[in-house]
PDB file of N, CA and C in Angstrom:
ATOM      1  N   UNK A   1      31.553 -41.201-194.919  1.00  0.00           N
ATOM      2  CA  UNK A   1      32.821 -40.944-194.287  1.00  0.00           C
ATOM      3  C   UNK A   1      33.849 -40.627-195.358  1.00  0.00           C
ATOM      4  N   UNK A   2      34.263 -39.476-194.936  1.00  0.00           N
ATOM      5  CA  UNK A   2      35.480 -39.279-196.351  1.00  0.00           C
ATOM      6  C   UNK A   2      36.394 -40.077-196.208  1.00  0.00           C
ATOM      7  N   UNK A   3      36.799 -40.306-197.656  1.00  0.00           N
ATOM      8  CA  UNK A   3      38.510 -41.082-197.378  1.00  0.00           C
ATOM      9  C   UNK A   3      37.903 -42.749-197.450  1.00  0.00           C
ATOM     10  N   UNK A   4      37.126 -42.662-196.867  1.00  0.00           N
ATOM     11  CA  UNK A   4      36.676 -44.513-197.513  1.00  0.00           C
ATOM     12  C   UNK A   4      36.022 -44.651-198.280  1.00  0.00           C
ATOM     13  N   UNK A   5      36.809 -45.961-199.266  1.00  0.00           N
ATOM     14  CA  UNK A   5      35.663 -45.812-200.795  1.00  0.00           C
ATOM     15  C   UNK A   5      34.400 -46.419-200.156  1.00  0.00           C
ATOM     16  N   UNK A   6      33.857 -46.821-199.392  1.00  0.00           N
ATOM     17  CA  UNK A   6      32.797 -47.428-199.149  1.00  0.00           C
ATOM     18  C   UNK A   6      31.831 -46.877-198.525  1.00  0.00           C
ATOM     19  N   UNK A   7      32.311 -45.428-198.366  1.00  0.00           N
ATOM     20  CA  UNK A   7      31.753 -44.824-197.499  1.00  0.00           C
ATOM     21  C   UNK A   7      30.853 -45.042-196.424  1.00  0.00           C
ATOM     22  N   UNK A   8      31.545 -46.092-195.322  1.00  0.00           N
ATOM     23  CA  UNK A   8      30.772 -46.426-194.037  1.00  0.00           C
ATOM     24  C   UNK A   8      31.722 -47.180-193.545  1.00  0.00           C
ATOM     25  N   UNK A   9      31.614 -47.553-191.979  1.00  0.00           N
ATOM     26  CA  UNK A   9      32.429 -47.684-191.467  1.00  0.00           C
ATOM     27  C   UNK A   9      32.225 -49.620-191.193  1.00  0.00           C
ATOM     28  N   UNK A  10      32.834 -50.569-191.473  1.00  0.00           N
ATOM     29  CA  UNK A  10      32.072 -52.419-191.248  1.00  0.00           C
ATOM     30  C   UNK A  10      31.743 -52.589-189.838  1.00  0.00           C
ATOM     31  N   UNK A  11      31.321 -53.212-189.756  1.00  0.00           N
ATOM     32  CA  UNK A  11      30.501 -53.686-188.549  1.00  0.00           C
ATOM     33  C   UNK A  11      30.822 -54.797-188.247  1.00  0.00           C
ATOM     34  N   UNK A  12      30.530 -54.898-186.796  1.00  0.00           N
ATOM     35  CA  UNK A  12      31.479 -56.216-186.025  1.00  0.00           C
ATOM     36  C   UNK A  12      31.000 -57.457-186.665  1.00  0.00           C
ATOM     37  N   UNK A  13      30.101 -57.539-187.829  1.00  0.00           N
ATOM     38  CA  UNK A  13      29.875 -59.108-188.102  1.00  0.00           C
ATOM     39  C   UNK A  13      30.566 -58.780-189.294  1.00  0.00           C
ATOM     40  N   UNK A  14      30.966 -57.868-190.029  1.00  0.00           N
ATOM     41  CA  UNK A  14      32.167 -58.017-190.920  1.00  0.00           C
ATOM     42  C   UNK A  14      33.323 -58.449-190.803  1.00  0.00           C
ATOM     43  N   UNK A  15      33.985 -57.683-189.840  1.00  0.00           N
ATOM     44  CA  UNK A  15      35.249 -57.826-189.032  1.00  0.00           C
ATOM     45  C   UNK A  15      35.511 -59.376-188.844  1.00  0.00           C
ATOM     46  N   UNK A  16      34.351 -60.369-188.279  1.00  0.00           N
ATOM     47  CA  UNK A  16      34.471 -61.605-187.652  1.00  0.00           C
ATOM     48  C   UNK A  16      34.272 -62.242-188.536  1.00  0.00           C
ATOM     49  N   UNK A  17      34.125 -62.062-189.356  1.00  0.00           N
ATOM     50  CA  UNK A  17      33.432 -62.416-190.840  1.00  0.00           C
ATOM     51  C   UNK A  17      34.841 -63.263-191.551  1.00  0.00           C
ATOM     52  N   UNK A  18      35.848 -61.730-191.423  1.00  0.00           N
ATOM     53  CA  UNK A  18      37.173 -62.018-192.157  1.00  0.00           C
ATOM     54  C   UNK A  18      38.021 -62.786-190.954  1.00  0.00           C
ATOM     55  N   UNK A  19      37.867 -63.036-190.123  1.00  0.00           N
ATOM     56  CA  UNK A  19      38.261 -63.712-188.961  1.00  0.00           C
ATOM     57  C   UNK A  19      38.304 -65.220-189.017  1.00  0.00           C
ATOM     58  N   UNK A  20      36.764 -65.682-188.952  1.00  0.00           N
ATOM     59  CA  UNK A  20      36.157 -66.420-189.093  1.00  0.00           C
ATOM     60  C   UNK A  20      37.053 -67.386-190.729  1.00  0.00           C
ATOM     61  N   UNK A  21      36.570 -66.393-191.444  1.00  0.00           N
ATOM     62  CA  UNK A  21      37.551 -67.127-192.857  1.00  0.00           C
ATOM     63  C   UNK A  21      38.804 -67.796-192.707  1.00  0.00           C
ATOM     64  N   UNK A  22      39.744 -66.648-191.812  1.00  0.00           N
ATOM     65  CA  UNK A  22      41.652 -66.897-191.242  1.00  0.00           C
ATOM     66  C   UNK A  22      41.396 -68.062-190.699  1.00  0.00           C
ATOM     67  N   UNK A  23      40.058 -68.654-189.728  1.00  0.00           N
ATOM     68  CA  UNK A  23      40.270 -69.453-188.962  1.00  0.00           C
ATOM     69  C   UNK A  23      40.035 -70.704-189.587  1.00  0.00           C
ATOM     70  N   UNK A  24      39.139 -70.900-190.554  1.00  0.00           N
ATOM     71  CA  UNK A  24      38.308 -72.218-191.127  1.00  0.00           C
ATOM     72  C   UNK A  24      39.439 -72.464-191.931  1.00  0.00           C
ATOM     73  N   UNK A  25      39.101 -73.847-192.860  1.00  0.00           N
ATOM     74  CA  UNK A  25      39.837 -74.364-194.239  1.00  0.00           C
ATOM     75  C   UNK A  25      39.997 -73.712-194.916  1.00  0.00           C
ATOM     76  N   UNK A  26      38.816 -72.949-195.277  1.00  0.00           N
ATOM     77  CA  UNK A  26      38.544 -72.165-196.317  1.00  0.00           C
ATOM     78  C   UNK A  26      39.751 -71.091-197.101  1.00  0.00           C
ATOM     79  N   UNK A  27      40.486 -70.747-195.729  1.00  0.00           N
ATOM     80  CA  UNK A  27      41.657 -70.216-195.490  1.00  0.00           C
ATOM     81  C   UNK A  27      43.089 -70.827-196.532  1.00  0.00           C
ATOM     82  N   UNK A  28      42.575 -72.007-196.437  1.00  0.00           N
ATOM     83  CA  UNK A  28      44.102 -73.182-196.171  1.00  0.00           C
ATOM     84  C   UNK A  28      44.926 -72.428-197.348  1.00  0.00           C
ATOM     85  N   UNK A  29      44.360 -72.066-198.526  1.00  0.00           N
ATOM     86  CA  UNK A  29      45.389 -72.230-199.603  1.00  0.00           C
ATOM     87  C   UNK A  29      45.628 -70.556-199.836  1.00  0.00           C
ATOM     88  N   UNK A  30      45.334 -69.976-198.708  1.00  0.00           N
ATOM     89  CA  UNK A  30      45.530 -68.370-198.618  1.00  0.00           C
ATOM     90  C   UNK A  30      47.255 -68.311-197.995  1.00  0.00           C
ATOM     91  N   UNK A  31      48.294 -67.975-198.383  1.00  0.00           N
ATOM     92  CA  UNK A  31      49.539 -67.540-198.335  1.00  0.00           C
ATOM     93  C   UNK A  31      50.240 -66.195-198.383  1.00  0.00           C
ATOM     94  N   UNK A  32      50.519 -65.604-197.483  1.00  0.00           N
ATOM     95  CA  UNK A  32      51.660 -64.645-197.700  1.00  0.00           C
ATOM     96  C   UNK A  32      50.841 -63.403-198.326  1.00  0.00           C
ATOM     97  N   UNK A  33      49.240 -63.007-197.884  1.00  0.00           N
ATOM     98  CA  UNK A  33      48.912 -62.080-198.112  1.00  0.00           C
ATOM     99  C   UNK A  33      47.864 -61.425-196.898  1.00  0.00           C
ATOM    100  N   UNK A  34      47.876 -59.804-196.937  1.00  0.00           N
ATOM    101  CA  UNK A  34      47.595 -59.246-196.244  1.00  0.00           C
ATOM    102  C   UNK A  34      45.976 -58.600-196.270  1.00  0.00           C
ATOM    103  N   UNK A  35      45.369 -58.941-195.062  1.00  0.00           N
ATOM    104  CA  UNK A  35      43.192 -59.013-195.610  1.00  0.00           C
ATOM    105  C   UNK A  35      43.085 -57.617-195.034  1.00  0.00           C
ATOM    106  N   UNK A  36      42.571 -56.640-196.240  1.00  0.00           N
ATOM    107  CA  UNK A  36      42.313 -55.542-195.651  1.00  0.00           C
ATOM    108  C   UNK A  36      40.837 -55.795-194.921  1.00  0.00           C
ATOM    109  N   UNK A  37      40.181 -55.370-193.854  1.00  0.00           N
ATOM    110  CA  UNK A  37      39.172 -55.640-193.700  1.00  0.00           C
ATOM    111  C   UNK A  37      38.768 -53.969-192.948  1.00  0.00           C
ATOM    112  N   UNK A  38      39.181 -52.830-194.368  1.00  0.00           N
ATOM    113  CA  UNK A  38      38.688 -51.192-193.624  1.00  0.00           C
ATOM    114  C   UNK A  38      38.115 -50.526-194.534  1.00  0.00           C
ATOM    115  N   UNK A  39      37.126 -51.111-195.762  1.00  0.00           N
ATOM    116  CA  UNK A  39      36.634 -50.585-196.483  1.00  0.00           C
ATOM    117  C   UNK A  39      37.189 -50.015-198.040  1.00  0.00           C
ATOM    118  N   UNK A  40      38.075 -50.415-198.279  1.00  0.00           N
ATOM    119  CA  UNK A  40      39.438 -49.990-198.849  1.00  0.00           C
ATOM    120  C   UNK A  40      40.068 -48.821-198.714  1.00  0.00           C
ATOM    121  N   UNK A  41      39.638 -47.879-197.453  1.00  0.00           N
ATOM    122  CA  UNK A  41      40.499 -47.175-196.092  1.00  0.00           C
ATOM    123  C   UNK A  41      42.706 -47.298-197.039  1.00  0.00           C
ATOM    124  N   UNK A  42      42.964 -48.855-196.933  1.00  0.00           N
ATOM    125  CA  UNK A  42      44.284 -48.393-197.014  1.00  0.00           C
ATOM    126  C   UNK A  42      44.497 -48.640-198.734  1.00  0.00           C
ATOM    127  N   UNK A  43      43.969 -48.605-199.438  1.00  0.00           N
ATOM    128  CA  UNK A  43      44.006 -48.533-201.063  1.00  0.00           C
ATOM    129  C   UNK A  43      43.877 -47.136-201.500  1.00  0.00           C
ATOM    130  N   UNK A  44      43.771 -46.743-200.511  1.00  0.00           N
ATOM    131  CA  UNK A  44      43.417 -45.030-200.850  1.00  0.00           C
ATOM    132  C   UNK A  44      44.706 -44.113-200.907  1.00  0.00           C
TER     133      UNK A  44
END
């Protein structure tokens, strides 16, 4: 896919993946930043 460095598009267990993270502890000490989760789509 042009335009994404990853060239492919994530898949719904990616997506839930980074979801999943927002939701757990794992999260806790994450602040005031924004999870790209599009392949790096917006770094481009």
């Amino acid at each position: 896919m042009a335009g994404i460095p990853l060239a492919r598009t994530g898949d719904p267990d990616e997506v839930a993946a980074a979801a999943v993270f927002l939701a757990t502890d794992a999260s806790g000490f994450t602040t005031g930043a924004e999870l790209f989760v599009d392949g790096g789509f917006a770094q481009v």
